[in-house]
PDB file of N, CA and C in Angstrom:
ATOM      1  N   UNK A   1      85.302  -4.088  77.030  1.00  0.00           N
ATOM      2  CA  UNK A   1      85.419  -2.762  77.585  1.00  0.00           C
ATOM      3  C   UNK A   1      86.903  -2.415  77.707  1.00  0.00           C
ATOM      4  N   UNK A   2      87.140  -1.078  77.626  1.00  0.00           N
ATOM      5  CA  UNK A   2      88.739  -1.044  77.766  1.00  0.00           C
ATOM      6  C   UNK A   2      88.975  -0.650  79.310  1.00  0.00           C
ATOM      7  N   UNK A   3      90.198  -0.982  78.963  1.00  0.00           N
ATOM      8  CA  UNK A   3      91.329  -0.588  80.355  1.00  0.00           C
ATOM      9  C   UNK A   3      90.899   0.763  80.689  1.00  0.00           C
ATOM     10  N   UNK A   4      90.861   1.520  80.339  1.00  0.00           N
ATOM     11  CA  UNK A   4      90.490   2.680  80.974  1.00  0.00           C
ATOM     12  C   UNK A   4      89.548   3.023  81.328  1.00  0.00           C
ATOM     13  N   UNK A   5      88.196   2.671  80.373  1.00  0.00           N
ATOM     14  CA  UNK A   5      87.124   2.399  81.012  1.00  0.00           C
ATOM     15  C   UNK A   5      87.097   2.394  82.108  1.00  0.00           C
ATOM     16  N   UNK A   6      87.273   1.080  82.454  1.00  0.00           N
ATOM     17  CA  UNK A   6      87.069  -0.101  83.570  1.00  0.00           C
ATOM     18  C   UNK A   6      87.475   0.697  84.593  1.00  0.00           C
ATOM     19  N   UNK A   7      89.061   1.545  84.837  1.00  0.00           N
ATOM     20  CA  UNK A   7      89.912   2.377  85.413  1.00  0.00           C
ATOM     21  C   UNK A   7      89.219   3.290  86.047  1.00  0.00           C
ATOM     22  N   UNK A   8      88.471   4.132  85.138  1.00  0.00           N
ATOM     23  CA  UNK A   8      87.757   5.301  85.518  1.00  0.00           C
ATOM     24  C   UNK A   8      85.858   5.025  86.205  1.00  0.00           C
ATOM     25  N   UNK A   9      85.501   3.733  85.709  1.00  0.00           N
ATOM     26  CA  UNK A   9      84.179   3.414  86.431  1.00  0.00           C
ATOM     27  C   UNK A   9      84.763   2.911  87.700  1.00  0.00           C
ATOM     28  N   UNK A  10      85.824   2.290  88.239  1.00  0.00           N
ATOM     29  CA  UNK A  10      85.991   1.987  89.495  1.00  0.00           C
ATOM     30  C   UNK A  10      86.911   3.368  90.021  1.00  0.00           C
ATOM     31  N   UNK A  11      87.216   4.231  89.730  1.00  0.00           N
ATOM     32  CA  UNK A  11      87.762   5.264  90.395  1.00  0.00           C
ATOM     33  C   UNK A  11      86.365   6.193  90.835  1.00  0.00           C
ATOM     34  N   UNK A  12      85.876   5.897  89.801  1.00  0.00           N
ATOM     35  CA  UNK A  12      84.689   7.168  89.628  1.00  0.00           C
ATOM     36  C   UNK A  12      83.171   6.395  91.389  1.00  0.00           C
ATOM     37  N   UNK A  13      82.837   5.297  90.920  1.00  0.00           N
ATOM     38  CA  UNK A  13      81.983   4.559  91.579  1.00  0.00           C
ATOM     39  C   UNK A  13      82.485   4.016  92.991  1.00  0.00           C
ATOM     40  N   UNK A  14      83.451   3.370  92.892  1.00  0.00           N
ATOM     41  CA  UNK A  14      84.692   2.651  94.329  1.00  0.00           C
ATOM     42  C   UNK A  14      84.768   3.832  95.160  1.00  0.00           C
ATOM     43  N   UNK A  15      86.627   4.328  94.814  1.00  0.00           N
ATOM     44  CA  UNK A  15      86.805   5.076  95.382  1.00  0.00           C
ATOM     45  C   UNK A  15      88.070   6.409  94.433  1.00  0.00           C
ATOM     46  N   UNK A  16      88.670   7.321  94.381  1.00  0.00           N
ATOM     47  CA  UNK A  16      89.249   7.491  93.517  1.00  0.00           C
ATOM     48  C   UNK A  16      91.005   6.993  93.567  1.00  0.00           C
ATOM     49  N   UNK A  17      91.383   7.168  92.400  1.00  0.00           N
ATOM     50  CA  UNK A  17      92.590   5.824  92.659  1.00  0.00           C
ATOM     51  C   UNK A  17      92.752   4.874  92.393  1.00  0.00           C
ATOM     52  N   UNK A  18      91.518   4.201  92.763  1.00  0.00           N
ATOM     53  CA  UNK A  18      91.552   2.759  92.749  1.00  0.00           C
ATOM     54  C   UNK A  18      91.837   1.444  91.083  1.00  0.00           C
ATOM     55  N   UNK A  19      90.845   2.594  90.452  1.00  0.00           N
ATOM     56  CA  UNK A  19      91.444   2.445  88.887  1.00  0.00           C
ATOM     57  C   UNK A  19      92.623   2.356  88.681  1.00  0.00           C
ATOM     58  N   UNK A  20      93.431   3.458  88.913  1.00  0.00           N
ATOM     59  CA  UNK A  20      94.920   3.446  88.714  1.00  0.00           C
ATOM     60  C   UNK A  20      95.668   2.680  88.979  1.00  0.00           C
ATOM     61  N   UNK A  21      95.214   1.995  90.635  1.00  0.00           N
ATOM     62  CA  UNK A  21      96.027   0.981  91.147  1.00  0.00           C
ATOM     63  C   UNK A  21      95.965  -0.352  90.563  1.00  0.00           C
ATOM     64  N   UNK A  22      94.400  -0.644  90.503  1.00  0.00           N
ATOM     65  CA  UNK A  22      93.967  -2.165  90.205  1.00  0.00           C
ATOM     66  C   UNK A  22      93.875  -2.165  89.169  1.00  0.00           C
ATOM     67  N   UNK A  23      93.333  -1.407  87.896  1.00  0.00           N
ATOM     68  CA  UNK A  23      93.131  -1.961  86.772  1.00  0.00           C
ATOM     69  C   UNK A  23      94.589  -1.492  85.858  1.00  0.00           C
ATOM     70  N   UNK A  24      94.836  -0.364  85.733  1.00  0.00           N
ATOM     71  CA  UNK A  24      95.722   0.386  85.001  1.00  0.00           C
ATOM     72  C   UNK A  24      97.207  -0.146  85.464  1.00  0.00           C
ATOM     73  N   UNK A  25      97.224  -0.496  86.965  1.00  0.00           N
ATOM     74  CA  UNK A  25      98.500  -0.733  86.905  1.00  0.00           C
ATOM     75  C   UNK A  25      99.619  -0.151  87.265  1.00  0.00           C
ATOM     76  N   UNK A  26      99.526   1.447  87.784  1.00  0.00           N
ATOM     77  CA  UNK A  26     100.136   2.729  88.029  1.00  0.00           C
ATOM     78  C   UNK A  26     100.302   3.264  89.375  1.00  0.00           C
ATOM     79  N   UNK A  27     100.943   2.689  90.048  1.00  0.00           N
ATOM     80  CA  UNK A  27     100.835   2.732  91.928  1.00  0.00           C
ATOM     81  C   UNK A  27     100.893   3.714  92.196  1.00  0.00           C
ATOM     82  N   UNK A  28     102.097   4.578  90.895  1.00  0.00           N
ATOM     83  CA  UNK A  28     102.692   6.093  91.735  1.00  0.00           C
ATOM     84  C   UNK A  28     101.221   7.044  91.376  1.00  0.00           C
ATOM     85  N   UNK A  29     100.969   7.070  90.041  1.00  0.00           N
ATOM     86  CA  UNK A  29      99.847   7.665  89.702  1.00  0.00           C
ATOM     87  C   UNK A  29      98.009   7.365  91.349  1.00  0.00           C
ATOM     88  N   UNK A  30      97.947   5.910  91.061  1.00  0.00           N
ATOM     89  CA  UNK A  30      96.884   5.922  92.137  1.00  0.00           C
ATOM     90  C   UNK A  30      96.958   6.700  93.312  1.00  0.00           C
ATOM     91  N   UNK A  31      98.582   6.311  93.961  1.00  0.00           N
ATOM     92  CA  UNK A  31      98.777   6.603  95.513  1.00  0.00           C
ATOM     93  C   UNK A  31      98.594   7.994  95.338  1.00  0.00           C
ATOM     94  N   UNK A  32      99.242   9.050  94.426  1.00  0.00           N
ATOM     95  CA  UNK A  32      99.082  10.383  94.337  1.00  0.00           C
ATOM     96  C   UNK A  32      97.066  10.799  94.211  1.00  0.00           C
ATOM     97  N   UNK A  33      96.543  10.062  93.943  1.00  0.00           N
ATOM     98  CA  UNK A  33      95.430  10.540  93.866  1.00  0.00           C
ATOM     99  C   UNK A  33      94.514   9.924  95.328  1.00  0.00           C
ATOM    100  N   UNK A  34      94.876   8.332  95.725  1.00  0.00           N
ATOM    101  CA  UNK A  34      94.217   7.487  96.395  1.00  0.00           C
ATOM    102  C   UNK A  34      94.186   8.037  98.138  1.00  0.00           C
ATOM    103  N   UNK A  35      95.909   8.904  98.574  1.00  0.00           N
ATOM    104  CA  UNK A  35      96.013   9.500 100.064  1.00  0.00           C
ATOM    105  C   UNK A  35      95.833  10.818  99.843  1.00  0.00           C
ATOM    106  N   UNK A  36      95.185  11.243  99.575  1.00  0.00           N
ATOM    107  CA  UNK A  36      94.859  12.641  99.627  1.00  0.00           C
ATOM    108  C   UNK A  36      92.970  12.982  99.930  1.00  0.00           C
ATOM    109  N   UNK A  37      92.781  12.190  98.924  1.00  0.00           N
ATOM    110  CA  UNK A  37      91.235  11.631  99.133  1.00  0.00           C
ATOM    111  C   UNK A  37      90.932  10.638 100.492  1.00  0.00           C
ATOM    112  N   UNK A  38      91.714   9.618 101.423  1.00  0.00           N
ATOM    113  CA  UNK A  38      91.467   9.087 101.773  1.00  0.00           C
ATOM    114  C   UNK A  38      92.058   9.666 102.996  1.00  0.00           C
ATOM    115  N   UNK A  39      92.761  10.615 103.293  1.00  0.00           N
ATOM    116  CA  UNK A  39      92.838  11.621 104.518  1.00  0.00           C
ATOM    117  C   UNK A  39      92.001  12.319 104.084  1.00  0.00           C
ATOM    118  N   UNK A  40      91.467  12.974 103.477  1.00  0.00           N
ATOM    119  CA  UNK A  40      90.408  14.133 103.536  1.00  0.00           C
ATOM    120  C   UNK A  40      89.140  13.214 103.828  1.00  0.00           C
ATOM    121  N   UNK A  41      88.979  12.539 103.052  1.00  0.00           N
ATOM    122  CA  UNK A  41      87.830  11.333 103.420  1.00  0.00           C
ATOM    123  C   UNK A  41      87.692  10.668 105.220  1.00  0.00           C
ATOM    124  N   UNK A  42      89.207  10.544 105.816  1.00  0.00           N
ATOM    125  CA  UNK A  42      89.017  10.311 107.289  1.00  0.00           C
ATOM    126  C   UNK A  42      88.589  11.444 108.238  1.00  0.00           C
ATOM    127  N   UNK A  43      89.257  12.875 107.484  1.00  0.00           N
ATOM    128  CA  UNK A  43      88.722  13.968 108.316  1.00  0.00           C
ATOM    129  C   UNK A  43      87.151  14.410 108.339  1.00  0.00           C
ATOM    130  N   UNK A  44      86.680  14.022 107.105  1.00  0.00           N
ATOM    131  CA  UNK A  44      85.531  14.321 107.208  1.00  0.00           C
ATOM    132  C   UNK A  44      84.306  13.233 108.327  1.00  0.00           C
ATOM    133  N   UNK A  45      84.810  11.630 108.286  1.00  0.00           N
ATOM    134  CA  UNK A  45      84.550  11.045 108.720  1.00  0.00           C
ATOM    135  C   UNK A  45      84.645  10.976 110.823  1.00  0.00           C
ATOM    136  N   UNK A  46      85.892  11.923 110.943  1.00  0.00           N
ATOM    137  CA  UNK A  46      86.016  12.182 112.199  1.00  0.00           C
ATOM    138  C   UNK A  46      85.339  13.525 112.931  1.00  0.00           C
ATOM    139  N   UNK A  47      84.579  13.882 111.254  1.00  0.00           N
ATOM    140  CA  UNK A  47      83.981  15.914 112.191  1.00  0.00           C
ATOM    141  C   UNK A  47      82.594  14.706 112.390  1.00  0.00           C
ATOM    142  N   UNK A  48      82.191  13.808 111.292  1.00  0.00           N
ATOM    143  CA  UNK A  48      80.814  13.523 111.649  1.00  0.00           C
ATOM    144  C   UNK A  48      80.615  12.390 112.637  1.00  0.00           C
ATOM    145  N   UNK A  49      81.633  11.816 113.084  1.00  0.00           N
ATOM    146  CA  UNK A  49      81.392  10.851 114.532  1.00  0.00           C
ATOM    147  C   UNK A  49      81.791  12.028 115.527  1.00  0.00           C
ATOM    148  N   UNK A  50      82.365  13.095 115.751  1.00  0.00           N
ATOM    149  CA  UNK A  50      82.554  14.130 117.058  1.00  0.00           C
ATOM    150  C   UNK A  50      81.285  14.677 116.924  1.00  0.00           C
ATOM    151  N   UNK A  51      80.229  14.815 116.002  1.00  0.00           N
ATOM    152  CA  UNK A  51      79.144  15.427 116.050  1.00  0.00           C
ATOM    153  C   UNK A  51      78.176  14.503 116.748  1.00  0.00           C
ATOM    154  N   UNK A  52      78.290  13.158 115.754  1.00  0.00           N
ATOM    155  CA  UNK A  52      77.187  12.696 116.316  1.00  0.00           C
ATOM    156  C   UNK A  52      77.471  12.304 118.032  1.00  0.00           C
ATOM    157  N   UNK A  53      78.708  12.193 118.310  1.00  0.00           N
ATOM    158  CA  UNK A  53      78.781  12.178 119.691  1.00  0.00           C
ATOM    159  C   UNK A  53      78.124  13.052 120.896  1.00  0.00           C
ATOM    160  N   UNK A  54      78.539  14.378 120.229  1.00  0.00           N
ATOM    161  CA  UNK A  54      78.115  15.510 121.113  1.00  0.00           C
ATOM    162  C   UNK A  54      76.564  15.476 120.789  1.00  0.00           C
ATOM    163  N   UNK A  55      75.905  15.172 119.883  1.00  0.00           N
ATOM    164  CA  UNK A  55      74.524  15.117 120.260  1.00  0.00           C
ATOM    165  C   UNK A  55      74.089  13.668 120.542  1.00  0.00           C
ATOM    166  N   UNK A  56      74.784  12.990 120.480  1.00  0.00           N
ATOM    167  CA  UNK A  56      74.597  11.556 121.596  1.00  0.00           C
ATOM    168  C   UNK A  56      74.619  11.654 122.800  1.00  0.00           C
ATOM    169  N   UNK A  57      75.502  12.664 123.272  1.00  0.00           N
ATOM    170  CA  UNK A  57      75.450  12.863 125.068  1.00  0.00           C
ATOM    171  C   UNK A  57      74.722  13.754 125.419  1.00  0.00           C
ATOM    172  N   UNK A  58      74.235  14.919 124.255  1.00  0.00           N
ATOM    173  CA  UNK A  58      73.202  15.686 124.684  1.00  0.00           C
ATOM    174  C   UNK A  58      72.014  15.301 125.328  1.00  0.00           C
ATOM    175  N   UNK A  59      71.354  13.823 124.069  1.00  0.00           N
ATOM    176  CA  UNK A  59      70.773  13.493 123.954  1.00  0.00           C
ATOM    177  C   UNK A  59      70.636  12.468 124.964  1.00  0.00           C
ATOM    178  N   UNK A  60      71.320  12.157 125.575  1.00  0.00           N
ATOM    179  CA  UNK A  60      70.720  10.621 126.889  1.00  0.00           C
ATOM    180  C   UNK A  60      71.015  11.326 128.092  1.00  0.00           C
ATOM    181  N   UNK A  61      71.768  12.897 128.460  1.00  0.00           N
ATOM    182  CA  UNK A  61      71.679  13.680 129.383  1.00  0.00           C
ATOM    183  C   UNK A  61      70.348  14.021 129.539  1.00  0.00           C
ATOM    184  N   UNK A  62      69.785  14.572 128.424  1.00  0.00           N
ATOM    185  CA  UNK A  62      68.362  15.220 128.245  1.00  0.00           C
ATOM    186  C   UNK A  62      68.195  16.585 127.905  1.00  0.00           C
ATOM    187  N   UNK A  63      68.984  16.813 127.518  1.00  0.00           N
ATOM    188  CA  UNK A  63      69.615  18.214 127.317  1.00  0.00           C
ATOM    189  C   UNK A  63      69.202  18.655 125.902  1.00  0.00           C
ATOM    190  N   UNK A  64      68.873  17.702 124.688  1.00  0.00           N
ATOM    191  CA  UNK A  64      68.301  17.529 123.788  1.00  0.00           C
ATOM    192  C   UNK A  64      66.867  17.197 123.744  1.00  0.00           C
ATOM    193  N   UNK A  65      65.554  17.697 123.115  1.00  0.00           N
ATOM    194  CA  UNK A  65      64.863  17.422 123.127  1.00  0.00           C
ATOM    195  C   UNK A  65      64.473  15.609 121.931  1.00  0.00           C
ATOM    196  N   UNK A  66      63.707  15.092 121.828  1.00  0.00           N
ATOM    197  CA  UNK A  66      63.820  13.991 121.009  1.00  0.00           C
ATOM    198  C   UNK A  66      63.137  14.545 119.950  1.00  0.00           C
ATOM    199  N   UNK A  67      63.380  15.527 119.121  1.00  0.00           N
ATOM    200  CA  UNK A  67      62.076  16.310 118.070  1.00  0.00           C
ATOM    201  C   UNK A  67      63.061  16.425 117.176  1.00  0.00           C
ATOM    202  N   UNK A  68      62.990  15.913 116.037  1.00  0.00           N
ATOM    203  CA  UNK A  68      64.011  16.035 115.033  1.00  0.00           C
ATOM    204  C   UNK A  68      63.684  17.279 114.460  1.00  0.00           C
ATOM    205  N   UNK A  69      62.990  18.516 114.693  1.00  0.00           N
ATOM    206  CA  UNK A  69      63.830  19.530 114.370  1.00  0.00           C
ATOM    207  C   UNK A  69      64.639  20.287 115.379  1.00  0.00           C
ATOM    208  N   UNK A  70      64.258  20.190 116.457  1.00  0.00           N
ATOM    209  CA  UNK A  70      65.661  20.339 117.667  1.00  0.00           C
ATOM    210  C   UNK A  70      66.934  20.209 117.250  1.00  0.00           C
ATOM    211  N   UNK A  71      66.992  18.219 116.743  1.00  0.00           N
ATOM    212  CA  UNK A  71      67.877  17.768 116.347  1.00  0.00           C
ATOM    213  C   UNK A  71      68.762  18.022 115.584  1.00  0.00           C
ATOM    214  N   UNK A  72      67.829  18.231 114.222  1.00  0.00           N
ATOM    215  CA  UNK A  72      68.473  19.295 112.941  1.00  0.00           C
ATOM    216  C   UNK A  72      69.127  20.779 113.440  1.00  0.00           C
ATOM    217  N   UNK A  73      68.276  21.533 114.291  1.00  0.00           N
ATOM    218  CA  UNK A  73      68.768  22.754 114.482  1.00  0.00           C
ATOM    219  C   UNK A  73      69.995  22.602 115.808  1.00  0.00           C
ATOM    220  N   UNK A  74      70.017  21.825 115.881  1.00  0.00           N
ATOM    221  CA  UNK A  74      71.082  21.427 117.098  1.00  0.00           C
ATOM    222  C   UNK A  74      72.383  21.291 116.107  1.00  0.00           C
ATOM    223  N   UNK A  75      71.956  19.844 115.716  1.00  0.00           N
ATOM    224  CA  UNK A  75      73.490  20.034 114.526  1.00  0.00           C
ATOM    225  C   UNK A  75      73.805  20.749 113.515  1.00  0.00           C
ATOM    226  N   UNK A  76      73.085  21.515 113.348  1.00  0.00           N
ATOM    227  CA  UNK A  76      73.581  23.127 112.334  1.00  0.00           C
ATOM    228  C   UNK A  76      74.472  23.801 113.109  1.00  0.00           C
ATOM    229  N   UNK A  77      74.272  23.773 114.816  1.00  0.00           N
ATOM    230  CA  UNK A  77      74.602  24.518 115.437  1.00  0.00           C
ATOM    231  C   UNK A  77      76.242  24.204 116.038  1.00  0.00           C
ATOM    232  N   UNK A  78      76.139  22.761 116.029  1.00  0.00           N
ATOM    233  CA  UNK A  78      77.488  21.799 116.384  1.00  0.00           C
ATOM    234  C   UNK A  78      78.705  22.086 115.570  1.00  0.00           C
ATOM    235  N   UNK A  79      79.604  22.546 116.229  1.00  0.00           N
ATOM    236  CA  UNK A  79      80.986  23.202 115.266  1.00  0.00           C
ATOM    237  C   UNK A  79      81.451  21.864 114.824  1.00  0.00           C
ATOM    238  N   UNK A  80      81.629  21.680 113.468  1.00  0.00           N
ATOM    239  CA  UNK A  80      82.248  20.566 113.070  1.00  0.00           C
ATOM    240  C   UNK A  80      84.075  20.860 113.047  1.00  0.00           C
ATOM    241  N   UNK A  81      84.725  19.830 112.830  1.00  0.00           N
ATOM    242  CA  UNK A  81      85.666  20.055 112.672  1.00  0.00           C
ATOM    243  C   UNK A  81      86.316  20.981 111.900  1.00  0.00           C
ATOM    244  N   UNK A  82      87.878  22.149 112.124  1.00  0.00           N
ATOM    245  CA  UNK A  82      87.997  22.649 111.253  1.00  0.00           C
ATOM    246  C   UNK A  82      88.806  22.356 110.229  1.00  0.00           C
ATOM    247  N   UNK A  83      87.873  23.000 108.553  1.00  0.00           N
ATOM    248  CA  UNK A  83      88.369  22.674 107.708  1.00  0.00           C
ATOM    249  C   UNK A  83      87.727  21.177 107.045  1.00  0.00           C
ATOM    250  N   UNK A  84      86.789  20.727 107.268  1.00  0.00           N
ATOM    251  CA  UNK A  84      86.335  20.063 106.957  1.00  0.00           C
ATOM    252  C   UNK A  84      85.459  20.334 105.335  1.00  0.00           C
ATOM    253  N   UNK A  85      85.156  21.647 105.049  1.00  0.00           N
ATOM    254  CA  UNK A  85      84.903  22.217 103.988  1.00  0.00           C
ATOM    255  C   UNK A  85      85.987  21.725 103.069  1.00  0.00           C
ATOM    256  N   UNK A  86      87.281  21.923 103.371  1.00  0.00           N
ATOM    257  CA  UNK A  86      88.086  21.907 102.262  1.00  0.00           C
ATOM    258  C   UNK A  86      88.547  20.648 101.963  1.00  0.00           C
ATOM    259  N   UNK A  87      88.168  19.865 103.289  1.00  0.00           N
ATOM    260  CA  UNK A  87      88.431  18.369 102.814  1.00  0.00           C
ATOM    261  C   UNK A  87      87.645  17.574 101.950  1.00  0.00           C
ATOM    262  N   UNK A  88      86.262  18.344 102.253  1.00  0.00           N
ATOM    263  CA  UNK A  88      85.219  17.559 101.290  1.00  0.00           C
ATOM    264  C   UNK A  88      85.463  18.528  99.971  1.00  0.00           C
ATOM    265  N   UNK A  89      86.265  19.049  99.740  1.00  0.00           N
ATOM    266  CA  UNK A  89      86.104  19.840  98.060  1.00  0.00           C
ATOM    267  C   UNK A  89      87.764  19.164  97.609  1.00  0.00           C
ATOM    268  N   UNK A  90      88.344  18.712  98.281  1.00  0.00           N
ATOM    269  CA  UNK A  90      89.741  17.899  97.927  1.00  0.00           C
ATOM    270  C   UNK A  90      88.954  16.720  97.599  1.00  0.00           C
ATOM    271  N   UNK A  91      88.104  16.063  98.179  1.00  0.00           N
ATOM    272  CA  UNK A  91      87.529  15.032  98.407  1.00  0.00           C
ATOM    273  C   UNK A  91      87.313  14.759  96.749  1.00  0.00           C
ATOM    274  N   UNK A  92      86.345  16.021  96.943  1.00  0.00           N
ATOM    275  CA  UNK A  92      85.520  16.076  95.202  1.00  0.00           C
ATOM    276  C   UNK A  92      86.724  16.210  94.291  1.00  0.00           C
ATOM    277  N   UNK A  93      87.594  16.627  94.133  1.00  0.00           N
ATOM    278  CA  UNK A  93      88.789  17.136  93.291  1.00  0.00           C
ATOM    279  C   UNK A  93      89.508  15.917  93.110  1.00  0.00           C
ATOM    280  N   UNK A  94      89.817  15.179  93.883  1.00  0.00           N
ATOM    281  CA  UNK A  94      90.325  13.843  93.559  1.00  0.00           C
ATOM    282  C   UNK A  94      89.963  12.987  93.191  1.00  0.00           C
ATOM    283  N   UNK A  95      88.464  12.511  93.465  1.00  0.00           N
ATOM    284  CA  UNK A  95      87.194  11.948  92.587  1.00  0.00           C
ATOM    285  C   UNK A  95      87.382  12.261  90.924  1.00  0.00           C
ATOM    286  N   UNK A  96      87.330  13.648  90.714  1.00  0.00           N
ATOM    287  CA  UNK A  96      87.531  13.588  89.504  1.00  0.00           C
ATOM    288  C   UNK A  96      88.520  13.862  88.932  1.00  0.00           C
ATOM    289  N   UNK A  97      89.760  13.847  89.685  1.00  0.00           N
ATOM    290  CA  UNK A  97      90.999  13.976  88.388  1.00  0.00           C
ATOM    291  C   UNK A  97      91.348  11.971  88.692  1.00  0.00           C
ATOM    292  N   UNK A  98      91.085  11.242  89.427  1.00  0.00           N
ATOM    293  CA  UNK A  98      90.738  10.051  89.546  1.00  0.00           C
ATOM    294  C   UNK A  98      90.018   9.360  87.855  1.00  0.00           C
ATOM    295  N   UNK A  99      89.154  10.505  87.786  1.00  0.00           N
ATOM    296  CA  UNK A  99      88.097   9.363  86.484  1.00  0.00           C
ATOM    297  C   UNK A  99      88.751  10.517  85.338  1.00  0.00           C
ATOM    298  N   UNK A 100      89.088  11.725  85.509  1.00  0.00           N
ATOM    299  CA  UNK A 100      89.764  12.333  84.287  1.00  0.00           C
ATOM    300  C   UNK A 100      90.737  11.821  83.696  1.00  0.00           C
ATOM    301  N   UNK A 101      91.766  11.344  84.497  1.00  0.00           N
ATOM    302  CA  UNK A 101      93.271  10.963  84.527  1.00  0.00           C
ATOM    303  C   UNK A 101      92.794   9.544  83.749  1.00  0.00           C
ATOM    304  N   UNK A 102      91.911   8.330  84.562  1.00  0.00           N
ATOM    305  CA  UNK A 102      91.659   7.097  83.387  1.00  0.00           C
ATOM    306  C   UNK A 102      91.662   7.470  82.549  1.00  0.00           C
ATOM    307  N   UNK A 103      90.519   8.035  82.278  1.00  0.00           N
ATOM    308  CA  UNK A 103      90.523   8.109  80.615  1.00  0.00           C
ATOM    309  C   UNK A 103      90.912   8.950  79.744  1.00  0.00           C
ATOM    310  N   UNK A 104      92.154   9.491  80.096  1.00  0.00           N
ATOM    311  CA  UNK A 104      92.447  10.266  79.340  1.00  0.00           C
ATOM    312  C   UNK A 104      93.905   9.319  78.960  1.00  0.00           C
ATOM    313  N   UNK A 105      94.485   8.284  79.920  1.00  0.00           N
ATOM    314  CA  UNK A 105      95.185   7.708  79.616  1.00  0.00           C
ATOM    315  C   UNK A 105      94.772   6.961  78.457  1.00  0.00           C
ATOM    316  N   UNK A 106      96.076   6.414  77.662  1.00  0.00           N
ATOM    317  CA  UNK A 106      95.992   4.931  76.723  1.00  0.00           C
ATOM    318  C   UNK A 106      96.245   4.383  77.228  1.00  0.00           C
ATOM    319  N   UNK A 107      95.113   3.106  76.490  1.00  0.00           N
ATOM    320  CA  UNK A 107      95.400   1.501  76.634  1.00  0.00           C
ATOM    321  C   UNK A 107      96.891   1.105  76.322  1.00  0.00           C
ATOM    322  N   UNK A 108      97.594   0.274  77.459  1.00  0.00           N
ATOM    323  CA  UNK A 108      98.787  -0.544  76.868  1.00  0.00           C
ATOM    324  C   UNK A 108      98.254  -1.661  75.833  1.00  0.00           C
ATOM    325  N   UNK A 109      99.173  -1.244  74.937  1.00  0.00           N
ATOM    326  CA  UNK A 109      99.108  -2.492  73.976  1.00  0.00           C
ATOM    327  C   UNK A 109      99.300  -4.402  74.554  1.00  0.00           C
TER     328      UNK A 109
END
């Protein structure tokens, strides 16, 4: 299988970046793709533990009913963090210039 391959199934599947770093070899290239995704990736990760919090305390107050469509319509209702939209579409955007960028590179000889 080639180097780039390999590059772009672990950027694409892992995480994005990660190709660049580990297989390809290209720190400046990964890191430019690897912290951008992986702050947008923590923000998104911090709207959905403040959510599930606030309906964790809803929920052992009693303030929540235990009926998972309550539940559902509860967290539709829960302001997530802002900007969390744009982190998960950076998210996606770096994912794939992650597996574009492999393979569009050449193999070193």
């Amino acid at each position: 299988m080639k180097q780039t391959t390999k590059a772009a199934l672990l950027s694409g599947l892992a995480f994005p970046g990660l190709g660049q770093l580990m297989v390809l070899k290209r720190p400046k290239r990964g890191a430019a793709i690897l912290l951008p995704a992986l702050a947008s990736f923590c923000w998104i990760m911090y709207g959905v533990w403040a959510a599930t919090a606030t309906l964790m305390e809803e929920a052992l107050n009693g303030t929540l009913a235990p009926d998972p469509f309550a539940i559902s319509a509860r967290l539709h209702e829960t302001s997530f963090v802002p900007g969390a939209d744009t982190a998960a579409w950076i998210l996606v955007a770096c994912w794939l210039a992650g597996i574009i960028d492999a393979l569009l590179l050449r193999d070193r000889p």
